[in-house]
C-alpha atoms as a PDB file:
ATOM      1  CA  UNK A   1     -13.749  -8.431  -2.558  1.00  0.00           C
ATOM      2  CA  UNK A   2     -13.262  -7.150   0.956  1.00  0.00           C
ATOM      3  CA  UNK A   3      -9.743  -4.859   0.957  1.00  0.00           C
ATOM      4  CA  UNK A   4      -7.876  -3.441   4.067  1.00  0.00           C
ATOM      5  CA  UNK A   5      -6.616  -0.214   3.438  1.00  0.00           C
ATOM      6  CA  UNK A   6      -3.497   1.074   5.825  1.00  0.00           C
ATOM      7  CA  UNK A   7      -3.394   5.180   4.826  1.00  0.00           C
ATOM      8  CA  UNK A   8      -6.776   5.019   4.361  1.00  0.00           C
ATOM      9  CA  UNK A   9      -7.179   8.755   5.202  1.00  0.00           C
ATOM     10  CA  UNK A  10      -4.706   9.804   2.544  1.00  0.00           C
ATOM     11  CA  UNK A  11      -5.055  10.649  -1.360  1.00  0.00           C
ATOM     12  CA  UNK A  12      -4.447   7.212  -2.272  1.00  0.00           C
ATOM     13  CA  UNK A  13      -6.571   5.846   0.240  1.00  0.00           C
ATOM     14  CA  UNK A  14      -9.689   7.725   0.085  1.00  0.00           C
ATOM     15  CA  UNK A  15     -10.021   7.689  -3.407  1.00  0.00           C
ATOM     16  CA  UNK A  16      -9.232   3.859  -3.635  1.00  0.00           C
ATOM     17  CA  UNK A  17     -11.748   3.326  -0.757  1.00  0.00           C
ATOM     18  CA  UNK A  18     -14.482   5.293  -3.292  1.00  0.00           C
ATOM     19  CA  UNK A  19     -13.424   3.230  -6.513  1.00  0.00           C
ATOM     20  CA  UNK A  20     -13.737  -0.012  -4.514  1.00  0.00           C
ATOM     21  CA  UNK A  21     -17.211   0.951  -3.779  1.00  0.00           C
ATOM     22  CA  UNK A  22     -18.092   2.110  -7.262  1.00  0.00           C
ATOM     23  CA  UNK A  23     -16.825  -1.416  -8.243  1.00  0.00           C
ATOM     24  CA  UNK A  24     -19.226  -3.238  -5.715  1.00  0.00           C
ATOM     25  CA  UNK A  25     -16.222  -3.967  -3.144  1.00  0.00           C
ATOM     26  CA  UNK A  26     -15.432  -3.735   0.262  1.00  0.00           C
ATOM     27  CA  UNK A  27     -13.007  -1.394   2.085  1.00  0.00           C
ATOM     28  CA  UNK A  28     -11.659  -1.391   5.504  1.00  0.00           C
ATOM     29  CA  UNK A  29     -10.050   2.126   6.285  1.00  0.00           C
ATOM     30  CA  UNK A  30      -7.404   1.843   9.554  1.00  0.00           C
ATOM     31  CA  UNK A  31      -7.002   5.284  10.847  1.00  0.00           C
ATOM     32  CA  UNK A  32      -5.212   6.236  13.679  1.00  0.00           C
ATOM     33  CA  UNK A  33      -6.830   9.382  14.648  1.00  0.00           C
ATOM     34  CA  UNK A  34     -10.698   9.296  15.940  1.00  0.00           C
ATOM     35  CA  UNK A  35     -10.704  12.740  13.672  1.00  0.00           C
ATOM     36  CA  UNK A  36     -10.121  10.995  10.579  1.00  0.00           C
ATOM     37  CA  UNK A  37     -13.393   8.691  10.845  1.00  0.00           C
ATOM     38  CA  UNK A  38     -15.941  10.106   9.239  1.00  0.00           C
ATOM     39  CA  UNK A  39     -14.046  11.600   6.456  1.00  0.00           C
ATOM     40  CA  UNK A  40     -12.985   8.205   5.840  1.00  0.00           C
ATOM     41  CA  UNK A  41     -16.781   7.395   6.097  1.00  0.00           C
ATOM     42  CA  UNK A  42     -17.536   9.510   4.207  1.00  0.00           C
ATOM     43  CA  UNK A  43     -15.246   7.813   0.715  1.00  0.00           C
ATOM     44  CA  UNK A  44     -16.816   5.004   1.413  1.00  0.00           C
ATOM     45  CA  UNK A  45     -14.775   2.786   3.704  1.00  0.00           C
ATOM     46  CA  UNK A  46     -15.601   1.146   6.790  1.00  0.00           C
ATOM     47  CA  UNK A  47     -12.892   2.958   9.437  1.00  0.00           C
ATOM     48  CA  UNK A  48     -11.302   0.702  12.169  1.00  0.00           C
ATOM     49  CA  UNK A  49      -8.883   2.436  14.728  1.00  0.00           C
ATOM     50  CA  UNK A  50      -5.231   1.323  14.692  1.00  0.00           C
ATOM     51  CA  UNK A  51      -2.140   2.676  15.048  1.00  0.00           C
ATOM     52  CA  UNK A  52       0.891   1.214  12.421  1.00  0.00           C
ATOM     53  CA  UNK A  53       3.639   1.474  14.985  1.00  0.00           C
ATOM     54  CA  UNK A  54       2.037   0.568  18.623  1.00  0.00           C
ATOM     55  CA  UNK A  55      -0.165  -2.199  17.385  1.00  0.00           C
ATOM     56  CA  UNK A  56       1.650  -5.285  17.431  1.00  0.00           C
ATOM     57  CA  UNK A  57       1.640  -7.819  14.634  1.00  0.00           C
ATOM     58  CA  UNK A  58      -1.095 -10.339  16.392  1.00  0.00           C
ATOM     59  CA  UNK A  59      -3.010  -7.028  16.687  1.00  0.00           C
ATOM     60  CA  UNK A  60      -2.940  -5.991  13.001  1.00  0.00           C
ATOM     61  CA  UNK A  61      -3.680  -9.486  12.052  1.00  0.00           C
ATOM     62  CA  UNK A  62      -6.487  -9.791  13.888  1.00  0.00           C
ATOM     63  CA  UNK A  63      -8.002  -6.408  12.102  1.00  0.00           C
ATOM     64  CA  UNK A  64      -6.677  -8.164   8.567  1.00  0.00           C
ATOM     65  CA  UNK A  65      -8.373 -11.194   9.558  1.00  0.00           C
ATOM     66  CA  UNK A  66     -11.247 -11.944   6.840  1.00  0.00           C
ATOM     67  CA  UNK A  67     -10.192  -9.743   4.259  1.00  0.00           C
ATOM     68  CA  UNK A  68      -9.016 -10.536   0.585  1.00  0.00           C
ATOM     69  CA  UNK A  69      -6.393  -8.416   0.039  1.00  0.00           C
ATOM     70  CA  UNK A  70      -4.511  -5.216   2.200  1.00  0.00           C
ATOM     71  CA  UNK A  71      -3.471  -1.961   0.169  1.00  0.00           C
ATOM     72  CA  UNK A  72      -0.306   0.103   2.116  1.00  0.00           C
ATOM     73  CA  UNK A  73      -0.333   3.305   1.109  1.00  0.00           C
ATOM     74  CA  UNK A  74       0.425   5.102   4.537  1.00  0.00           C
ATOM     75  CA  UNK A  75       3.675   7.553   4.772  1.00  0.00           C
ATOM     76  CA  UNK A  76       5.257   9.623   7.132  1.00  0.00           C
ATOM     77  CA  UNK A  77       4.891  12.729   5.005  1.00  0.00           C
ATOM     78  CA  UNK A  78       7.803  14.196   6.112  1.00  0.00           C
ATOM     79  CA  UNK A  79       7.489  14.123   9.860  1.00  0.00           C
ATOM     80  CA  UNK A  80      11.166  12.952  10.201  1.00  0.00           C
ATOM     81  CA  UNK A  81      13.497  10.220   9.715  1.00  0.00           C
ATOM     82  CA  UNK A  82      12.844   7.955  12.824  1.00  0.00           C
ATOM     83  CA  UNK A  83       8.508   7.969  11.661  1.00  0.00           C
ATOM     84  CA  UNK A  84       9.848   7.794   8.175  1.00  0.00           C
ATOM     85  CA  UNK A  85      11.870   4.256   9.196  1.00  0.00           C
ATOM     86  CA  UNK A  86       8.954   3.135  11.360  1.00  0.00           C
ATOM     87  CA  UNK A  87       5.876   4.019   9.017  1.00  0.00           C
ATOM     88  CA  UNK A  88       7.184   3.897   5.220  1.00  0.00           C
ATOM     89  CA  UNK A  89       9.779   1.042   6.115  1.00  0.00           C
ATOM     90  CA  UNK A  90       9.114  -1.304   9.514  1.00  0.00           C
ATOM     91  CA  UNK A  91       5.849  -0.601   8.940  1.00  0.00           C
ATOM     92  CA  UNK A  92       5.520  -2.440   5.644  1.00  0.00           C
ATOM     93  CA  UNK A  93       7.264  -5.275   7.298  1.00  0.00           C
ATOM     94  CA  UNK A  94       5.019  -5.729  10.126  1.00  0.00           C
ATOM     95  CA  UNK A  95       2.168  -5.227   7.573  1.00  0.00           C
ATOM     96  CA  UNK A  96       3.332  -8.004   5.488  1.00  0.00           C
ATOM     97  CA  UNK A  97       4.049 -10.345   8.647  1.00  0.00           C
ATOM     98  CA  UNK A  98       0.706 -10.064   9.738  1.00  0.00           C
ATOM     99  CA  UNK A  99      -1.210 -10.217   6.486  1.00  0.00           C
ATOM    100  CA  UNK A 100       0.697 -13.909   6.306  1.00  0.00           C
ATOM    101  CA  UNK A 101      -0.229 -14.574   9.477  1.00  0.00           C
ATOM    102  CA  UNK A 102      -4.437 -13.644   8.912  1.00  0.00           C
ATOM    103  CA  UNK A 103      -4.287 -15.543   5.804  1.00  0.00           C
ATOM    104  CA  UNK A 104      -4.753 -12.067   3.749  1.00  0.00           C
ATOM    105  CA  UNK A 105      -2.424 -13.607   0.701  1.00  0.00           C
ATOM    106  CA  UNK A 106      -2.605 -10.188  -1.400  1.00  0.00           C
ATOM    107  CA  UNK A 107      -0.819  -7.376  -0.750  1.00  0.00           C
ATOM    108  CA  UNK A 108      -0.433  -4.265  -2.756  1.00  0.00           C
ATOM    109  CA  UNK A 109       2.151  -1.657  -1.657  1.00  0.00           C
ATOM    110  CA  UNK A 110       2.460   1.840  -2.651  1.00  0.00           C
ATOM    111  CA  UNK A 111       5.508   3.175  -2.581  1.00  0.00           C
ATOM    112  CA  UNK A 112       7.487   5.673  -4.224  1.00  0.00           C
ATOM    113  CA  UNK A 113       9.510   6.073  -7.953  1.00  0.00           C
ATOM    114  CA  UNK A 114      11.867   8.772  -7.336  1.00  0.00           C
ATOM    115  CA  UNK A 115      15.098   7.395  -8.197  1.00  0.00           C
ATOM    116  CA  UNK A 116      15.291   9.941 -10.804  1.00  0.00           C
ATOM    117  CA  UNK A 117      15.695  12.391  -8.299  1.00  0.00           C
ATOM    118  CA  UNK A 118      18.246  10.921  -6.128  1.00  0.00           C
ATOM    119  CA  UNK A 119      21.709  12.760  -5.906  1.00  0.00           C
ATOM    120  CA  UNK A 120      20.544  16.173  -6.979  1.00  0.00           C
ATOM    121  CA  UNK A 121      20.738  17.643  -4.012  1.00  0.00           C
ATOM    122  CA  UNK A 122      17.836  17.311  -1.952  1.00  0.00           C
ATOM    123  CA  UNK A 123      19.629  16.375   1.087  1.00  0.00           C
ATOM    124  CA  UNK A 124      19.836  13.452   3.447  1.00  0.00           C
ATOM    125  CA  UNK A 125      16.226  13.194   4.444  1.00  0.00           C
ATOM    126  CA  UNK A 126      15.435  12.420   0.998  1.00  0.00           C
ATOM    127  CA  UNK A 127      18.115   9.818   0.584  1.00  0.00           C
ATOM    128  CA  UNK A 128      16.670   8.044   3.462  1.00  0.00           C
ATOM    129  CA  UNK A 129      13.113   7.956   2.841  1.00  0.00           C
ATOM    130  CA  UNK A 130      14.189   6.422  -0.472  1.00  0.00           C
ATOM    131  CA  UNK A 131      16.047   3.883   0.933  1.00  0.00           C
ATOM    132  CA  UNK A 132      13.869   3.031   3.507  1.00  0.00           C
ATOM    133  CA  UNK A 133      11.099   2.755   0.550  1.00  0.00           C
ATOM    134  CA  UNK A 134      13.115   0.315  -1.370  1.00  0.00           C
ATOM    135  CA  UNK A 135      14.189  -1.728   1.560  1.00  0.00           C
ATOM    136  CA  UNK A 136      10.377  -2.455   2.281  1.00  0.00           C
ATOM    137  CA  UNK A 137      10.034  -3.432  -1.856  1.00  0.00           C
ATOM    138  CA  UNK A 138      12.719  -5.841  -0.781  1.00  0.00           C
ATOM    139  CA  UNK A 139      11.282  -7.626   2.087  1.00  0.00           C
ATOM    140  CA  UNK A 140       8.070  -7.644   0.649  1.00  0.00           C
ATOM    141  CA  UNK A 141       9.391  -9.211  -2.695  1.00  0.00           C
ATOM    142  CA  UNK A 142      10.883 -12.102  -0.391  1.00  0.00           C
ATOM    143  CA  UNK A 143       7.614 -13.199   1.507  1.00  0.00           C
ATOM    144  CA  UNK A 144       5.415 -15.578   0.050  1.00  0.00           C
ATOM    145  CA  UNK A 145       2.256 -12.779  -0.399  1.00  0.00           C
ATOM    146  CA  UNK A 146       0.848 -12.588  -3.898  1.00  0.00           C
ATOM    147  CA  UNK A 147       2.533  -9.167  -4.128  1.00  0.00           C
ATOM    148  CA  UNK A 148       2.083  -6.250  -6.312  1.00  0.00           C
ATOM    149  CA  UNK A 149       4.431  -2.868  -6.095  1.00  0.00           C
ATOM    150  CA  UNK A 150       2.970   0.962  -7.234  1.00  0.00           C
ATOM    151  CA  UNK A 151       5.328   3.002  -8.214  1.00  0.00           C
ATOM    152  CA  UNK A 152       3.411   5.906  -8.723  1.00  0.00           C
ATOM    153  CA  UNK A 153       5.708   9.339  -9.848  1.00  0.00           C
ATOM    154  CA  UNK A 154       4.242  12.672  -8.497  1.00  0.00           C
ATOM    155  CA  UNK A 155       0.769  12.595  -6.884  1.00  0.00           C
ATOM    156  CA  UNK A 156      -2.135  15.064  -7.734  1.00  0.00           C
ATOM    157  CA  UNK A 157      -5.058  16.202  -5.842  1.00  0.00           C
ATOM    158  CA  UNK A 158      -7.357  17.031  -9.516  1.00  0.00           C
ATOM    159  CA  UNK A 159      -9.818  14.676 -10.892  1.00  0.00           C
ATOM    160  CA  UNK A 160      -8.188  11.511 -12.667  1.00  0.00           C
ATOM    161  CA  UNK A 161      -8.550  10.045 -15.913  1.00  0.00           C
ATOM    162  CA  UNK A 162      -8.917   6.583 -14.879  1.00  0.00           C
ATOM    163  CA  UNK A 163      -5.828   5.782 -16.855  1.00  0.00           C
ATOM    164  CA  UNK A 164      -2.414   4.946 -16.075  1.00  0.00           C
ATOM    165  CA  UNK A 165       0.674   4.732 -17.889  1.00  0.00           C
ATOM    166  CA  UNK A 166       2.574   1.856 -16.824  1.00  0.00           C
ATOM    167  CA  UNK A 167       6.474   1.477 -17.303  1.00  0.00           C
ATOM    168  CA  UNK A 168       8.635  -1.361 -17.950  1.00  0.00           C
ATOM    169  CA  UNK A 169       9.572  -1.412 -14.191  1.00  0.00           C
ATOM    170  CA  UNK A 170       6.653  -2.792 -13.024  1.00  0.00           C
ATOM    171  CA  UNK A 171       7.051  -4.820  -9.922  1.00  0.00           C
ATOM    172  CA  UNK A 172       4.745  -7.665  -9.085  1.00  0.00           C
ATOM    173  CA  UNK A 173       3.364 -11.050  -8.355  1.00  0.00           C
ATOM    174  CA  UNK A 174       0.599 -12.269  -9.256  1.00  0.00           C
ATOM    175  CA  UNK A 175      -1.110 -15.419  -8.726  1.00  0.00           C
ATOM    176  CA  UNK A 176      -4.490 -14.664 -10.385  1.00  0.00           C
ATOM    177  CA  UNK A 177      -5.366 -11.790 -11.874  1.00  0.00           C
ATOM    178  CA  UNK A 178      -9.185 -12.627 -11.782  1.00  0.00           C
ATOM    179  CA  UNK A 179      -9.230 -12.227  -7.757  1.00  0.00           C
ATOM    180  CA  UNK A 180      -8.063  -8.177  -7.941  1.00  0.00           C
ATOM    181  CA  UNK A 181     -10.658  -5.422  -8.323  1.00  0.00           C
ATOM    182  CA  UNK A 182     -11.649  -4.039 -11.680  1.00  0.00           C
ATOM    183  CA  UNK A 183      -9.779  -7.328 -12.997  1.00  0.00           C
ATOM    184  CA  UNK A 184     -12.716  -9.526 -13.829  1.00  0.00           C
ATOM    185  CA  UNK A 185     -12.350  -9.625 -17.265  1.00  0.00           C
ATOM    186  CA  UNK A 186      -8.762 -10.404 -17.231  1.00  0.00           C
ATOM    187  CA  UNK A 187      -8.099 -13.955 -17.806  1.00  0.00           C
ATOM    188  CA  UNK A 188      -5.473 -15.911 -15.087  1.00  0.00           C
ATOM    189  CA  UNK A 189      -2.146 -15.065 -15.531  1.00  0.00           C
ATOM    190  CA  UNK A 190       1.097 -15.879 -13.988  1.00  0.00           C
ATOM    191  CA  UNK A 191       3.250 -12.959 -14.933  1.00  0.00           C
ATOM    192  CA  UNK A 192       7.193 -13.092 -14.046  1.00  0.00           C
ATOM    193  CA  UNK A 193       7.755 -11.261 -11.241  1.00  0.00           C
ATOM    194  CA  UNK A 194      10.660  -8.491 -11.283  1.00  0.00           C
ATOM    195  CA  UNK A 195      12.355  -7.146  -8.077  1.00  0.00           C
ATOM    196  CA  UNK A 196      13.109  -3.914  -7.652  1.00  0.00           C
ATOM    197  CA  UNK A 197      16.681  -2.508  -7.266  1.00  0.00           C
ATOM    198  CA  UNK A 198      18.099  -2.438  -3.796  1.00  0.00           C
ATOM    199  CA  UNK A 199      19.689   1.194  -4.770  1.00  0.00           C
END
């Protein structure tokens, strides 16, 4: 399986880029900064430059373009709201758009579960950046993409497990199981998809 990774030079990225190797895949690491290349080299992925918010959506596609399946998890990482709205939100959008348009069906999306958190005081910016995150579960839950949403809760830098504990808010669409990495074994499925909450 050949997967395009957009945030490949993150924590999610990199080590998703190394597990898709260990499982005899592909990965395709976008990065926007020349810097960023041979670290993302060096996990295993092959880098490709692009840039999330100048590239146009023919451009993007055109870098999706022969792939099986793109992975989002890029973020503004608190540089603001504006690169929060373009990055975490309009960026998921244009993502989508022009995974449709290469013919890239699967889409995985990253996001954030912080809901929990939300009206405890941690200001404005935070509000935002979790609106903007579910506003991009929304669109992408109304495309036609074989879709499938990560919530993860608070990200570590130590080794994993290689478990997860999975709750009953699990967002996705699926068309076949089979066709994702480390699935192989699965038999096809059609699971009911559930959208997240627009709060």
């Amino acid at each position: 399986m050949k997967v395009f990774l957009i945030g490949a030079a993150g924590g999610v990225g990199r080590r998703l880029a190394a597990a898709l190797i260990a499982h005899a895949d592909t990965a395709t690491g976008m990065i926007r900064d020349p810097e960023q290349c041979e670290s993302v080299a060096q996990w295993g992925a092959t880098p490709i430059a692009g840039d999330l918010i100048e590239d146009s959506i023919d451009e993007l596609a055109a870098k999706l373009a022969g792939h099986d399946a793109v992975v989002f998890s890029a973020g503004a990482h608190g540089t603001g709201r504006d690169f929060t709205t373009l990055i975490d939100g309009k960026g998921v959008e244009k993502a989508a758009t022009a995974a449709a348009r290469a013919g890239v069906s699967q889409f995985v999306l990253v996001s954030a579960f912080a809901d929990s958190e939300r009206d405890k005081g941690f200001g404005d910016g935070f509000e935002h950046y979790i609106r903007v995150k579910r506003g991009a579960e929304i669109y992408l839950t109304r495309t036609d993409l074989d879709w499938i949403i990560v919530r993860p809760g608070h990200l570590l830098d130590g080794a994993g497990d290689g478990l997860i504990s999975a709750g009953s808010h699990c967002a996705r669409k699926i068309s076949d199981a089979r066709t994702w990495p480390g699935s192989s074994s699965r038999p096809s499925t059609t699971p009911t998809s559930t959208a997240p909450s627009s709060k």
